[in-house]
C-alpha atoms as a PDB file:
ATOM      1  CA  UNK A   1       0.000   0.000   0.000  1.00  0.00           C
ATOM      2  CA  UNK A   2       1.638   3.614  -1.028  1.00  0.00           C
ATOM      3  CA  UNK A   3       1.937   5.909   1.837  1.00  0.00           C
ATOM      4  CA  UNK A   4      -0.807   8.872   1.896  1.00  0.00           C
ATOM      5  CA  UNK A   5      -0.732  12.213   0.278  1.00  0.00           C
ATOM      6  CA  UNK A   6      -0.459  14.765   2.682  1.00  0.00           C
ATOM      7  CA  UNK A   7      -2.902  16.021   5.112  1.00  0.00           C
ATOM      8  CA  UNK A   8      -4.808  12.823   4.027  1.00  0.00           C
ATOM      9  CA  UNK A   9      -7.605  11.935   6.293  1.00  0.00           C
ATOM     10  CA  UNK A  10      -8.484   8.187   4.741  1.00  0.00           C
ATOM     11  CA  UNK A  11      -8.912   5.071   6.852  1.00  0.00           C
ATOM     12  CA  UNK A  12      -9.406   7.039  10.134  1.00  0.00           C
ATOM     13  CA  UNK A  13     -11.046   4.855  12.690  1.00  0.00           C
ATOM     14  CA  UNK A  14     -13.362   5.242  15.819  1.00  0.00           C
ATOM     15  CA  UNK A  15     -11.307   5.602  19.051  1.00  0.00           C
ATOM     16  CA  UNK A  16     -14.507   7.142  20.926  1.00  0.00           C
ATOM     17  CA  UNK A  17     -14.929   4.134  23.688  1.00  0.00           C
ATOM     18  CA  UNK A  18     -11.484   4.315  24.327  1.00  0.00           C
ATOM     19  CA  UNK A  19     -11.491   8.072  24.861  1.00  0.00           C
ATOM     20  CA  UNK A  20     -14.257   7.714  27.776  1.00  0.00           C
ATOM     21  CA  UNK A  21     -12.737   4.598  29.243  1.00  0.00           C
ATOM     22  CA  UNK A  22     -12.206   4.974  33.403  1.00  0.00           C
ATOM     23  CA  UNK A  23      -9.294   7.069  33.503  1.00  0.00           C
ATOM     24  CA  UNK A  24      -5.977   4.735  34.322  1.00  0.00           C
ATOM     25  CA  UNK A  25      -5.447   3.338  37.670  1.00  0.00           C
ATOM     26  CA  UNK A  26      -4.157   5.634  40.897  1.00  0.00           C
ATOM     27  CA  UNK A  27      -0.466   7.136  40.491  1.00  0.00           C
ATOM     28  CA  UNK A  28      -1.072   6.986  36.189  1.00  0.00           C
ATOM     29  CA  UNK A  29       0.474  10.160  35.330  1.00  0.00           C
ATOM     30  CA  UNK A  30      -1.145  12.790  32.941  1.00  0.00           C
ATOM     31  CA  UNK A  31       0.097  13.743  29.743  1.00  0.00           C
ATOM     32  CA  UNK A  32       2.776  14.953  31.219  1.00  0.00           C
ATOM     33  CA  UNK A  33       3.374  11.960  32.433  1.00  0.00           C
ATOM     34  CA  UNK A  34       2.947  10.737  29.149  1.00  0.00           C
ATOM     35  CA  UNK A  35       5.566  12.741  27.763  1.00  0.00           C
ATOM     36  CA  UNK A  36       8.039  11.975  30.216  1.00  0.00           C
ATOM     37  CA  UNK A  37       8.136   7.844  29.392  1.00  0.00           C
ATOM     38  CA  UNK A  38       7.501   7.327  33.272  1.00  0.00           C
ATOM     39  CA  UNK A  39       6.612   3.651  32.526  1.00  0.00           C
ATOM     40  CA  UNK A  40       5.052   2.665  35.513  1.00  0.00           C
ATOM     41  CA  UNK A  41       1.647   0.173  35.355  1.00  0.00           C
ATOM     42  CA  UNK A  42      -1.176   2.309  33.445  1.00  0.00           C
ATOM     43  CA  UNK A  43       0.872   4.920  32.345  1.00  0.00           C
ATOM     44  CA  UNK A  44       2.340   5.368  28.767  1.00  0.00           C
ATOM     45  CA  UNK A  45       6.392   5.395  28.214  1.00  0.00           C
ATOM     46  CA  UNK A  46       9.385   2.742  27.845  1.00  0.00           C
ATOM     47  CA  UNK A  47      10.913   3.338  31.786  1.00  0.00           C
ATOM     48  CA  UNK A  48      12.156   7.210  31.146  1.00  0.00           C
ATOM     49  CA  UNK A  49      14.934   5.903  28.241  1.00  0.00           C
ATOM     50  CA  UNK A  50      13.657   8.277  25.964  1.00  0.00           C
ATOM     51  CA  UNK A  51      10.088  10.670  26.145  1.00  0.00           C
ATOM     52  CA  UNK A  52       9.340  10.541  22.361  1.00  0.00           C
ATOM     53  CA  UNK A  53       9.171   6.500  22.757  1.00  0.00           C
ATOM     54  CA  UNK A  54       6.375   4.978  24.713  1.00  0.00           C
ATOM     55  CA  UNK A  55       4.593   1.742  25.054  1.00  0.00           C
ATOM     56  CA  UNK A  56       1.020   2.092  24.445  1.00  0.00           C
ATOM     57  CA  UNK A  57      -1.585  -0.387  26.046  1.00  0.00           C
ATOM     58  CA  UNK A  58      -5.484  -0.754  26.253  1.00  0.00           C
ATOM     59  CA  UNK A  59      -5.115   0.648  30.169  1.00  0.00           C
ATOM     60  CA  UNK A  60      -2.940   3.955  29.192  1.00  0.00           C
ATOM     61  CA  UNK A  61      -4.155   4.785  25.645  1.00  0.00           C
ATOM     62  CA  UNK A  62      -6.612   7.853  26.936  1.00  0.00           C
ATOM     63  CA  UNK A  63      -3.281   9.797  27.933  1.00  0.00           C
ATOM     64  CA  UNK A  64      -1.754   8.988  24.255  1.00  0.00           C
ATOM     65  CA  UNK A  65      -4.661  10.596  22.751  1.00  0.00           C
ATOM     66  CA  UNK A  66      -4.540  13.592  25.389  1.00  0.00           C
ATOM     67  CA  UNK A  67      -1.287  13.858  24.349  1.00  0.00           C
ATOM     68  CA  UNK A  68      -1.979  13.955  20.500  1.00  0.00           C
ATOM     69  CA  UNK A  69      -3.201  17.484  21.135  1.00  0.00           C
ATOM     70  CA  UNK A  70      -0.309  18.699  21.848  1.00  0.00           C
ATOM     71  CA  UNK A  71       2.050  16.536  19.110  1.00  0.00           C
ATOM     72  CA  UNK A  72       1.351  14.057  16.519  1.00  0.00           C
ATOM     73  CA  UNK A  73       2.023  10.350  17.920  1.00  0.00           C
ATOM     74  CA  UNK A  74       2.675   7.382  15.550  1.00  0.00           C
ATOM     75  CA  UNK A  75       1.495   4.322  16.597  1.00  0.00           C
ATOM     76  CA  UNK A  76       2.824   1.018  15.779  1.00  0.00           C
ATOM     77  CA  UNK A  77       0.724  -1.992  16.246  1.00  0.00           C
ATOM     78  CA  UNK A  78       3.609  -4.782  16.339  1.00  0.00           C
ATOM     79  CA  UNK A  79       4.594  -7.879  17.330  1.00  0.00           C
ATOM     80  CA  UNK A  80       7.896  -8.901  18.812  1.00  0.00           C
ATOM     81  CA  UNK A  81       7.570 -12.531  16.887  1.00  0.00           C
ATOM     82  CA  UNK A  82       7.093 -10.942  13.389  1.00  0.00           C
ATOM     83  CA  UNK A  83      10.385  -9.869  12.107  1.00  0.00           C
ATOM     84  CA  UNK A  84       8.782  -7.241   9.768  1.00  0.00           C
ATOM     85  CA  UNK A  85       7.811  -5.716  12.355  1.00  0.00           C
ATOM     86  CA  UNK A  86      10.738  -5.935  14.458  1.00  0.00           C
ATOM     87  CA  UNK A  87      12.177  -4.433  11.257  1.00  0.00           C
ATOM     88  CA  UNK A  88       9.550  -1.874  11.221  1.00  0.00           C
ATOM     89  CA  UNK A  89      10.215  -0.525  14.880  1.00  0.00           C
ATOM     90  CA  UNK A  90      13.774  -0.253  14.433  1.00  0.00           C
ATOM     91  CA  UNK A  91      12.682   2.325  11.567  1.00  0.00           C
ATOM     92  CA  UNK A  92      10.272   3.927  13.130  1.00  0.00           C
ATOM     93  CA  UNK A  93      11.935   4.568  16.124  1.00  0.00           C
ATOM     94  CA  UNK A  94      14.742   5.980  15.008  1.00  0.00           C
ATOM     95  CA  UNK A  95      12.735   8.175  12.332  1.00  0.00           C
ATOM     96  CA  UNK A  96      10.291   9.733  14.993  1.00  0.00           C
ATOM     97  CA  UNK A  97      13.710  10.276  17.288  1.00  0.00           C
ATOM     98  CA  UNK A  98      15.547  12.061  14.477  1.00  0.00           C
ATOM     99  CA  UNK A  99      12.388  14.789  14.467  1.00  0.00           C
ATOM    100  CA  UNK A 100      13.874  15.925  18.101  1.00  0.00           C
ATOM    101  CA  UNK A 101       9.952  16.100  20.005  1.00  0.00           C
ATOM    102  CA  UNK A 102       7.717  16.945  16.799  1.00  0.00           C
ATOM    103  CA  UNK A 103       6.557  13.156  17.348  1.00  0.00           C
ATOM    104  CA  UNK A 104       6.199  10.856  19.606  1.00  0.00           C
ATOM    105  CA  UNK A 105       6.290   7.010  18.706  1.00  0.00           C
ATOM    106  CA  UNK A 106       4.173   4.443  20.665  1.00  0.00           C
ATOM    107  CA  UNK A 107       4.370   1.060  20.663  1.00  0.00           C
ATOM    108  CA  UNK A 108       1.628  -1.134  20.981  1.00  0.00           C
ATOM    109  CA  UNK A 109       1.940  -5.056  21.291  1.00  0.00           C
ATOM    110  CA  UNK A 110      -1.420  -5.784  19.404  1.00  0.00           C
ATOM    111  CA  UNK A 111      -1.682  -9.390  20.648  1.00  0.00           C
ATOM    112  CA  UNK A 112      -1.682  -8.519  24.331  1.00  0.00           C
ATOM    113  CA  UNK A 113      -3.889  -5.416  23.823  1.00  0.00           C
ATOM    114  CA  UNK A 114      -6.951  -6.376  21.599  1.00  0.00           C
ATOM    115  CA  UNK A 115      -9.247  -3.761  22.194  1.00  0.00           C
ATOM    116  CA  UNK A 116      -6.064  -0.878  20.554  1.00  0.00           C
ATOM    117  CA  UNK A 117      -5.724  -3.751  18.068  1.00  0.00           C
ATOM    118  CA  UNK A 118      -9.590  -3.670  16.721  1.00  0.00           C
ATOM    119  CA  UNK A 119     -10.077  -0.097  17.089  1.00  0.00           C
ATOM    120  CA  UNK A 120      -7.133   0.771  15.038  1.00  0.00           C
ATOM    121  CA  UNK A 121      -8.751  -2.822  12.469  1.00  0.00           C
ATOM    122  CA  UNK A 122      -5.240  -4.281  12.858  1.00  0.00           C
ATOM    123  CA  UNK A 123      -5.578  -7.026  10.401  1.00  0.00           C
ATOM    124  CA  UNK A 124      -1.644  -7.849  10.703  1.00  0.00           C
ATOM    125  CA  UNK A 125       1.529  -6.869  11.936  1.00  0.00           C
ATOM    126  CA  UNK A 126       2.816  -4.570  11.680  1.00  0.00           C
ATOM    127  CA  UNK A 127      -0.157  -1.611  11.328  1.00  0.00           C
ATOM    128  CA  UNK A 128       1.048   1.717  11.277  1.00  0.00           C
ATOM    129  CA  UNK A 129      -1.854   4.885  12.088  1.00  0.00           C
ATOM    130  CA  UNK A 130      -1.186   8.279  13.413  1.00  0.00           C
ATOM    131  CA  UNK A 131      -3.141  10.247  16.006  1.00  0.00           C
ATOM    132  CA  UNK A 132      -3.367  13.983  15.349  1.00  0.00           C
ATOM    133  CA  UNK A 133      -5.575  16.280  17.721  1.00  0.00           C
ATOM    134  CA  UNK A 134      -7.559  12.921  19.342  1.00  0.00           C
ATOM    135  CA  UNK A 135      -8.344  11.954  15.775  1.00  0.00           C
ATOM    136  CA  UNK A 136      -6.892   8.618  14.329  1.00  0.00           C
ATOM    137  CA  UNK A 137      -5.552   7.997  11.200  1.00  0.00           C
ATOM    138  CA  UNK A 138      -4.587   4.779   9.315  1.00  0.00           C
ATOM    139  CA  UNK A 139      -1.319   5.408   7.153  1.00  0.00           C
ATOM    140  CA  UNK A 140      -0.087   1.715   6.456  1.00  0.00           C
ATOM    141  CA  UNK A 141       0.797  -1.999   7.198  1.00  0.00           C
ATOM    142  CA  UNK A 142       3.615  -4.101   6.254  1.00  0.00           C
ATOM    143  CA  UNK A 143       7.198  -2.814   6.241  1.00  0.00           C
ATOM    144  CA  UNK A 144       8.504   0.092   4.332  1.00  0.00           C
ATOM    145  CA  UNK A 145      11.595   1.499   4.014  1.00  0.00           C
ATOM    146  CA  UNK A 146      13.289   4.347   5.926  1.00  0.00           C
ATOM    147  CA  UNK A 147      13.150   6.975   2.848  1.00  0.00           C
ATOM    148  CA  UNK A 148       9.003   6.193   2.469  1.00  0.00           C
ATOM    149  CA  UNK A 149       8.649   6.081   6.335  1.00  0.00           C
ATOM    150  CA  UNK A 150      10.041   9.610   6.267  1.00  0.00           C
ATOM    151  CA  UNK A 151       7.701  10.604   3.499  1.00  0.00           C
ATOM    152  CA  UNK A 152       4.875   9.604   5.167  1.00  0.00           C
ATOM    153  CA  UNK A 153       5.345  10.914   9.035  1.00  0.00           C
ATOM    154  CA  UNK A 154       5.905  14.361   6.546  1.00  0.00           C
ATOM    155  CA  UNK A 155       2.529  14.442   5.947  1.00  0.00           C
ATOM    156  CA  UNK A 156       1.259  13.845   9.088  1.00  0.00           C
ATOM    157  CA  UNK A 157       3.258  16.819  10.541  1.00  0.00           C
ATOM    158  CA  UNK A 158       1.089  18.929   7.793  1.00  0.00           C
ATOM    159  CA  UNK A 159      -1.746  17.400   8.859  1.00  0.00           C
ATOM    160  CA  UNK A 160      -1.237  18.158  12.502  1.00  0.00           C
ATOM    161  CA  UNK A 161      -0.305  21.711  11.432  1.00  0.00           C
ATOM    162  CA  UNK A 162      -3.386  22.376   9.584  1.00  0.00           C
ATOM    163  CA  UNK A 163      -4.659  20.661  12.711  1.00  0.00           C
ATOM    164  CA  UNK A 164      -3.530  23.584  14.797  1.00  0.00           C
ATOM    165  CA  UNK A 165      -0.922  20.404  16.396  1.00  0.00           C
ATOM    166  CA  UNK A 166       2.584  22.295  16.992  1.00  0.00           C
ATOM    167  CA  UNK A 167       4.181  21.476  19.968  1.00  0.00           C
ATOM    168  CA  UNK A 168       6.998  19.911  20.739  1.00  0.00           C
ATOM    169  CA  UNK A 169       8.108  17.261  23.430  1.00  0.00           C
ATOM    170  CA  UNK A 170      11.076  18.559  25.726  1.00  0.00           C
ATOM    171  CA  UNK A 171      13.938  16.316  25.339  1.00  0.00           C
ATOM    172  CA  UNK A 172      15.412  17.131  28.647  1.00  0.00           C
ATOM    173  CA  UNK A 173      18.921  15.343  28.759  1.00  0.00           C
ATOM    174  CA  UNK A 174      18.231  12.965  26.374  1.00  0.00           C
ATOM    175  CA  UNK A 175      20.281  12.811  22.885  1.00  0.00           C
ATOM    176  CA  UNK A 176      18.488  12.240  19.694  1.00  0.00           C
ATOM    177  CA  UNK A 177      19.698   8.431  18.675  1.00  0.00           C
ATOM    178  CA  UNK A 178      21.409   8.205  15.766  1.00  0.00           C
ATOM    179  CA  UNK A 179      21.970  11.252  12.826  1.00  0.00           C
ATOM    180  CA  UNK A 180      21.032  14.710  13.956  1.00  0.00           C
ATOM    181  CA  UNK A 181      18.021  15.957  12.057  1.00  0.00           C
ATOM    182  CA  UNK A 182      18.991  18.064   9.242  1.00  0.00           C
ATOM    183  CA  UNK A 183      17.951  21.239   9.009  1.00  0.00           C
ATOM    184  CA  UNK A 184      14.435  21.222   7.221  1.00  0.00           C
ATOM    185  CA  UNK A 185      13.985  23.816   4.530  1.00  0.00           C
ATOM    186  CA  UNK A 186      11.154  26.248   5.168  1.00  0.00           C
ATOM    187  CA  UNK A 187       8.258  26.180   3.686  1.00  0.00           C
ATOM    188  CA  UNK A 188       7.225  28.132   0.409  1.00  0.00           C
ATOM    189  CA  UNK A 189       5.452  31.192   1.601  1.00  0.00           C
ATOM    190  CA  UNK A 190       2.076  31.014   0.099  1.00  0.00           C
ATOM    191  CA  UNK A 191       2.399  27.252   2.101  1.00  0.00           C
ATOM    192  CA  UNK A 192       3.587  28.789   5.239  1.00  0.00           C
ATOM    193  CA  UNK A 193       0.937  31.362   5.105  1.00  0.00           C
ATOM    194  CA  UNK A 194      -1.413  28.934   4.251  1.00  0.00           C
ATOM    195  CA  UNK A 195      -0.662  27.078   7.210  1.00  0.00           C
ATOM    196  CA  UNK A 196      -0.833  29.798   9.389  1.00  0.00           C
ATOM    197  CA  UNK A 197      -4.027  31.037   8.528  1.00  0.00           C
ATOM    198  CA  UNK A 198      -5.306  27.468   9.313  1.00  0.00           C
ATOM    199  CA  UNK A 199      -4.224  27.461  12.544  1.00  0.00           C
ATOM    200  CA  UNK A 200      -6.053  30.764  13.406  1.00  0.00           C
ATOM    201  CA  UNK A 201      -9.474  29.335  11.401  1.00  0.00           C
ATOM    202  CA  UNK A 202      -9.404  31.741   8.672  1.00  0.00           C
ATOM    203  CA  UNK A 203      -9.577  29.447   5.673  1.00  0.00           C
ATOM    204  CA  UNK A 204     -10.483  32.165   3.239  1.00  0.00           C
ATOM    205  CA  UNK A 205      -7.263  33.772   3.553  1.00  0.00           C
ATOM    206  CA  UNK A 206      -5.497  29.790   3.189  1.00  0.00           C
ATOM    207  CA  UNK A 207      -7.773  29.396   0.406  1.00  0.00           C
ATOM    208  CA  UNK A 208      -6.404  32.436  -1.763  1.00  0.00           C
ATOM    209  CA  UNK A 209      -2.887  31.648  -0.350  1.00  0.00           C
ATOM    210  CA  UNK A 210      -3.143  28.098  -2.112  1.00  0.00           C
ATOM    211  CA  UNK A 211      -4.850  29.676  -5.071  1.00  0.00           C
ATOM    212  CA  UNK A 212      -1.806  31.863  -5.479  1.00  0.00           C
ATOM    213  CA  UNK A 213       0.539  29.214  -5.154  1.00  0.00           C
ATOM    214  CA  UNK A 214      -0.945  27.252  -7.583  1.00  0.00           C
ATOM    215  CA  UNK A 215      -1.642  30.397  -9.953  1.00  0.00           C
ATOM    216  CA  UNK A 216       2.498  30.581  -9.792  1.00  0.00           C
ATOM    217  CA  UNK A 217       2.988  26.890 -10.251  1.00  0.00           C
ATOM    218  CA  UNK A 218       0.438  24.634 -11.366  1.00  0.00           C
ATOM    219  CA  UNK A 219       2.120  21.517 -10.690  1.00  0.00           C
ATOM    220  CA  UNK A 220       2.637  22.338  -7.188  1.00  0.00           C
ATOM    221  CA  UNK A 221       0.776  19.102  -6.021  1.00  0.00           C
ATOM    222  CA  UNK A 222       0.928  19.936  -2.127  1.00  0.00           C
ATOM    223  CA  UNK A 223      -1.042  23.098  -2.900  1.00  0.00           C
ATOM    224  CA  UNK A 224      -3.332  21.566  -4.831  1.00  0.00           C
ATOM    225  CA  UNK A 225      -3.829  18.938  -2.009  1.00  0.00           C
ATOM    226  CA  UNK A 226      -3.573  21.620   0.739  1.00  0.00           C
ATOM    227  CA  UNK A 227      -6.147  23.532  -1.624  1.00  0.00           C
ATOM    228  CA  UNK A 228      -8.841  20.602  -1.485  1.00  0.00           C
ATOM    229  CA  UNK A 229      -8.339  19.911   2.440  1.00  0.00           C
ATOM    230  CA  UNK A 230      -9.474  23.700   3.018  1.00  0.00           C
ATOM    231  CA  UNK A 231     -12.229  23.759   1.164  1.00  0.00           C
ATOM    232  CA  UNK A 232     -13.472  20.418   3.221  1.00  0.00           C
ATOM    233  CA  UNK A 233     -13.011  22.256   6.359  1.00  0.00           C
ATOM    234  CA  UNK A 234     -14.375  25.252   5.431  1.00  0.00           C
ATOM    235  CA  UNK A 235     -17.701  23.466   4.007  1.00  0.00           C
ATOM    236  CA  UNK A 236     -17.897  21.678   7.301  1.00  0.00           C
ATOM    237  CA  UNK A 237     -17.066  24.895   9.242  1.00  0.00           C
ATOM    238  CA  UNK A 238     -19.953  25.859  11.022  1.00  0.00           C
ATOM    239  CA  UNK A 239     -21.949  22.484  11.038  1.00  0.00           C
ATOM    240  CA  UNK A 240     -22.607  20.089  13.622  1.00  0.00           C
ATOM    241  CA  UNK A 241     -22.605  16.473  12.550  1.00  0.00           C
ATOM    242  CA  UNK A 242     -26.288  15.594  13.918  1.00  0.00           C
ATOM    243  CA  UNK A 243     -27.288  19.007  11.899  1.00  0.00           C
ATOM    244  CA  UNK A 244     -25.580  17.755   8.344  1.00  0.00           C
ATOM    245  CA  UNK A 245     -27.315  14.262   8.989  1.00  0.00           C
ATOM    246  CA  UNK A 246     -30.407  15.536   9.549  1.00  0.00           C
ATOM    247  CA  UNK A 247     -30.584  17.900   7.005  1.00  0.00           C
ATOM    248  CA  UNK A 248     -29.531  14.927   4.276  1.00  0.00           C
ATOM    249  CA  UNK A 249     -31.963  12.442   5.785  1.00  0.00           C
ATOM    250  CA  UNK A 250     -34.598  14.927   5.369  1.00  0.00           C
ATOM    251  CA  UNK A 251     -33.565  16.885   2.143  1.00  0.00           C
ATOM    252  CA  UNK A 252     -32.651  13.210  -0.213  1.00  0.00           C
ATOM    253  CA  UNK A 253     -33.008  15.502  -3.060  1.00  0.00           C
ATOM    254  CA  UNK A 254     -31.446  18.582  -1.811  1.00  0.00           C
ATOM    255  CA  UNK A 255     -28.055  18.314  -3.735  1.00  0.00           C
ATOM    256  CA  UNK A 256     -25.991  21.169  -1.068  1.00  0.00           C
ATOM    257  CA  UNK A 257     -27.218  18.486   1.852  1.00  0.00           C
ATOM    258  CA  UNK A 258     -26.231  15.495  -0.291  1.00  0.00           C
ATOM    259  CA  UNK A 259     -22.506  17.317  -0.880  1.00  0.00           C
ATOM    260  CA  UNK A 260     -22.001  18.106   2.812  1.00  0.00           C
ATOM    261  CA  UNK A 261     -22.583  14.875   4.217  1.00  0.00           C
ATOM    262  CA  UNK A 262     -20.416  13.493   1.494  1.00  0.00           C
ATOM    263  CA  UNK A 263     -18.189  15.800   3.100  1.00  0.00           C
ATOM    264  CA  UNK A 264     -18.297  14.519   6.562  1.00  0.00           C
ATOM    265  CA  UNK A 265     -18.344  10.837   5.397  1.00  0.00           C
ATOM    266  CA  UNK A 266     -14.890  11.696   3.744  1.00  0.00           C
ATOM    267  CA  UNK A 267     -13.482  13.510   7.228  1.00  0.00           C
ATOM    268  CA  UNK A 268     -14.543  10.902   9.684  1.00  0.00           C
ATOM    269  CA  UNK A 269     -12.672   8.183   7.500  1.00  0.00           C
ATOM    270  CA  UNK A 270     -15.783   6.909   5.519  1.00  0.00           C
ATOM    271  CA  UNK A 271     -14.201   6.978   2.020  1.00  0.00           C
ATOM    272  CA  UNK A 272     -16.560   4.710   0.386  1.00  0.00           C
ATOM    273  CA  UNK A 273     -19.123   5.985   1.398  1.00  0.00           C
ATOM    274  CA  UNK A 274     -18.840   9.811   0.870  1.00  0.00           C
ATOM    275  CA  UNK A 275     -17.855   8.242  -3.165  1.00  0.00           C
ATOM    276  CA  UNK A 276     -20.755   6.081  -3.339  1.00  0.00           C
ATOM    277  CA  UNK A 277     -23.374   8.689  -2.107  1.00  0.00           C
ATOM    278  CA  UNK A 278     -22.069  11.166  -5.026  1.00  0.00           C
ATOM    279  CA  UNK A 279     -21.861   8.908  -7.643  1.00  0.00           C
ATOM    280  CA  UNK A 280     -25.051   6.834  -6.788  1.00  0.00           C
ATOM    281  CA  UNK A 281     -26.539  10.540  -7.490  1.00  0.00           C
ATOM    282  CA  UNK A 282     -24.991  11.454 -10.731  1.00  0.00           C
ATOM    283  CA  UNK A 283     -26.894   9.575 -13.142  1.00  0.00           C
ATOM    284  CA  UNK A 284     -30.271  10.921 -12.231  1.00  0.00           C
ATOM    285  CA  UNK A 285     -28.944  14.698 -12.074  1.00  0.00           C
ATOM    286  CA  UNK A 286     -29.550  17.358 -14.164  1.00  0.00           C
ATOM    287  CA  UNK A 287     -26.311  18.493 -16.522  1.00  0.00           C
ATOM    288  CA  UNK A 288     -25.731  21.425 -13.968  1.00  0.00           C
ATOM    289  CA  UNK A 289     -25.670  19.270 -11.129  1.00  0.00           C
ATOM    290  CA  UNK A 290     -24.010  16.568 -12.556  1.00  0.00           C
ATOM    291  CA  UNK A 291     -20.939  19.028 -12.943  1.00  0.00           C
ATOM    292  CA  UNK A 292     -21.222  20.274  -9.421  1.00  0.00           C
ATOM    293  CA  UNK A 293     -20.819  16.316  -8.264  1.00  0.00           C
ATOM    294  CA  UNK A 294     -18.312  16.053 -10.804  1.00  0.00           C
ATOM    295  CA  UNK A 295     -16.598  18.827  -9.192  1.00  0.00           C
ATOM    296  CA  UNK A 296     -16.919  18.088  -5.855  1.00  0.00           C
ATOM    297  CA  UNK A 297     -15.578  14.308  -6.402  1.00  0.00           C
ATOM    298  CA  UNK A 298     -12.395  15.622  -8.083  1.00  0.00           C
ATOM    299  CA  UNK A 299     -11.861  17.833  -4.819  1.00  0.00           C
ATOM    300  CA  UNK A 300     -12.701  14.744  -2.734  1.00  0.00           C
ATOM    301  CA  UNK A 301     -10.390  12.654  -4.399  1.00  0.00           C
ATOM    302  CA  UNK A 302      -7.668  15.460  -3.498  1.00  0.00           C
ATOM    303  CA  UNK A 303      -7.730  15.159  -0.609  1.00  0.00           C
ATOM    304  CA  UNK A 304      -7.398  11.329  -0.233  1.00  0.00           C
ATOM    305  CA  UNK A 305      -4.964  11.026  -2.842  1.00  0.00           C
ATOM    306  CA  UNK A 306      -4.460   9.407  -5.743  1.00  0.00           C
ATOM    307  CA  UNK A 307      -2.689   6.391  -5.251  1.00  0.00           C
ATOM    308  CA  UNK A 308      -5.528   5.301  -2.738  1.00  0.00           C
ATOM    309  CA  UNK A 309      -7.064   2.427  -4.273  1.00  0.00           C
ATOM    310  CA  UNK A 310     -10.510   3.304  -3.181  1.00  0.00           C
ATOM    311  CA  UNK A 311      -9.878   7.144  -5.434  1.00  0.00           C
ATOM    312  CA  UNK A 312      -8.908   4.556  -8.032  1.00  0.00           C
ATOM    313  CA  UNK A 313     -12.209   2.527  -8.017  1.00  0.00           C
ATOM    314  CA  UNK A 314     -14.486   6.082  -8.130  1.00  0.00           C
ATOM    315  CA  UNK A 315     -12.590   7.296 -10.803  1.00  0.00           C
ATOM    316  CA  UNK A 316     -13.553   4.380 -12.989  1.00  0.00           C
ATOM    317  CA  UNK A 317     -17.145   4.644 -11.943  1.00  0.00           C
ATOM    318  CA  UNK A 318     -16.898   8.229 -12.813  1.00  0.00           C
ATOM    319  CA  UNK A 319     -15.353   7.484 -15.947  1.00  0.00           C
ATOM    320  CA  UNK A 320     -18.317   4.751 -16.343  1.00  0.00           C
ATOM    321  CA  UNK A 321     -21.182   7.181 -15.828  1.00  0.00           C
ATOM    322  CA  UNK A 322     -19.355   9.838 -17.656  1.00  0.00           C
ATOM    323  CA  UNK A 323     -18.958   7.966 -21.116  1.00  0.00           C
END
């Protein structure tokens, strides 16, 4: 499977029971004790080695996703017998370690913690999903190499910045394993602007900051992806999910309604269905509105990406009902 575009919200799962669980047992730390890899029973961390590597389990995992608010975590569903994963770890360890507290990695044994396993629909070992802001996100399975690893946790650090997610973890005395991080490049200034205006909810101003971009280079594919991902959040901006649901079960012929809860299906993670419900529209639409769909799909499929195999499949309905 080919690592995500950036920003990408596909294949995020449902982490709500484990969010209200009873909190962790007496003595559990918060998520600063999260941070700090204190290690003790119920409480995230791998015995104070390092903070940005913790061990994850169905008993701690509320203070993982507290901590998510503050900086992305990576978790890696693994299994000590499997020497992908093994292989896997070693990688992601030492990636997430190399980004000096702009992630934090957590290990999960998925055999001896079944309820982290099925929420996160960890068919194998090793499954790798992010968690940005308390909001999962699938990115892959298997073993990759280090250079696609790298790509990948990229794009969750835009997510989490579009996310408003920009903290760091403090170090302390602890030395970064292996290569110091090399100094990143900054971003392209429509990006960076972008970005910021994201972070303060103004998603006009990111809007015409992508549209510039673009306008300057139009095969600048992060703008066009950062381009799509605003417009979701600024359709959704303002809704309430029971109000968007409501309004579509009520309204089955109201196209707008039909778009927007397209639009949630495709934030909360339900890809095939946000597709299905646009193209299982198109053929009984009039021209106009059959080029608003068409529209709106190409935007959806933006944001998921290309190489996702379910973007793949829609495009050849598409295709299907187009010709």
């Amino acid at each position: 499977m080919p690592p995500p575009p950036a920003g990408s919200l596909r294949g995020a799962v449902d982490l709500s029971s484990l969010v209200n669980r009873a909190q962790s047992p007496a003595g559990a730390s918060g998520v600063g004790g999260a941070a700090a890899g204190a290690g003790a029973s119920g409480e995230p961390g791998q015995g104070g080695a390092n903070p940005l590597l913790l061990e994850g389990s169905d008993a701690n995992f509320t203070q993982i996703i507290e901590l998510s608010n503050t900086v992305p975590v990576i978790v890696d569903l693994k299994a000590d017998w499997a020497e992908a994963s093994r292989e896997l770890t070693a990688v992601l360890t030492a990636v997430v370690t190399s980004y000096a507290g702009r992630l934090v990695y957590a290990g999960v044994d998925a055999q001896s913690n079944p309820q982290l396993a099925q929420a996160f629909q960890a068919q194998s070992v090793p499954t790798v999903a992010a968690i940005v802001a308390g909001r999962p996100v699938s990115l892959f399975q298997g073993s990759y190499p280090e250079e696609e690893v790298r790509s990948v946790l990229e794009q969750v650090l835009q997510l989490a910045a579009q996310n408003g997610v920009t903290g760091t973890v403090p170090l302390g005395d602890v030395e970064a394993e292996g290569e110091q991080e090399p100094v990143e490049e900054p971003l392209p200034p429509h990006h960076a602007e972008a970005y910021d205006a994201i972070a303060r909810g103004d998603y006009a101003a990111a809007i015409a900051e992508y549209q510039t971009a673009i306008a300057q280079n139009p095969r600048d594919a992060l703008a066009v992806a950062g381009l799509a991902q605003v417009k979701l959040l600024s359709r959704l901006d303002g809704h309430t999910l029971d109000d968007i649901r409501a309004a579509a079960a009520t309204n089955p012929d109201d196209l707008d309604a039909q778009l927007l809860v397209a639009d949630l299906d495709l934030s909360g993670g339900h890809i095939d269905d946000s597709f299905g419900r646009l193209l299982d529209l198109f053929p009984k639409a009039a021209p106009d509105e059959k080029t608003t769909i068409r529209t709106r799909l190409l935007d959806l499929f933006e944001v998921v990406g290309a190489d996702d195999p379910r973007v793949a499949a829609a495009r050849r309905r598409l295709a299907a009902l187009l010709y």
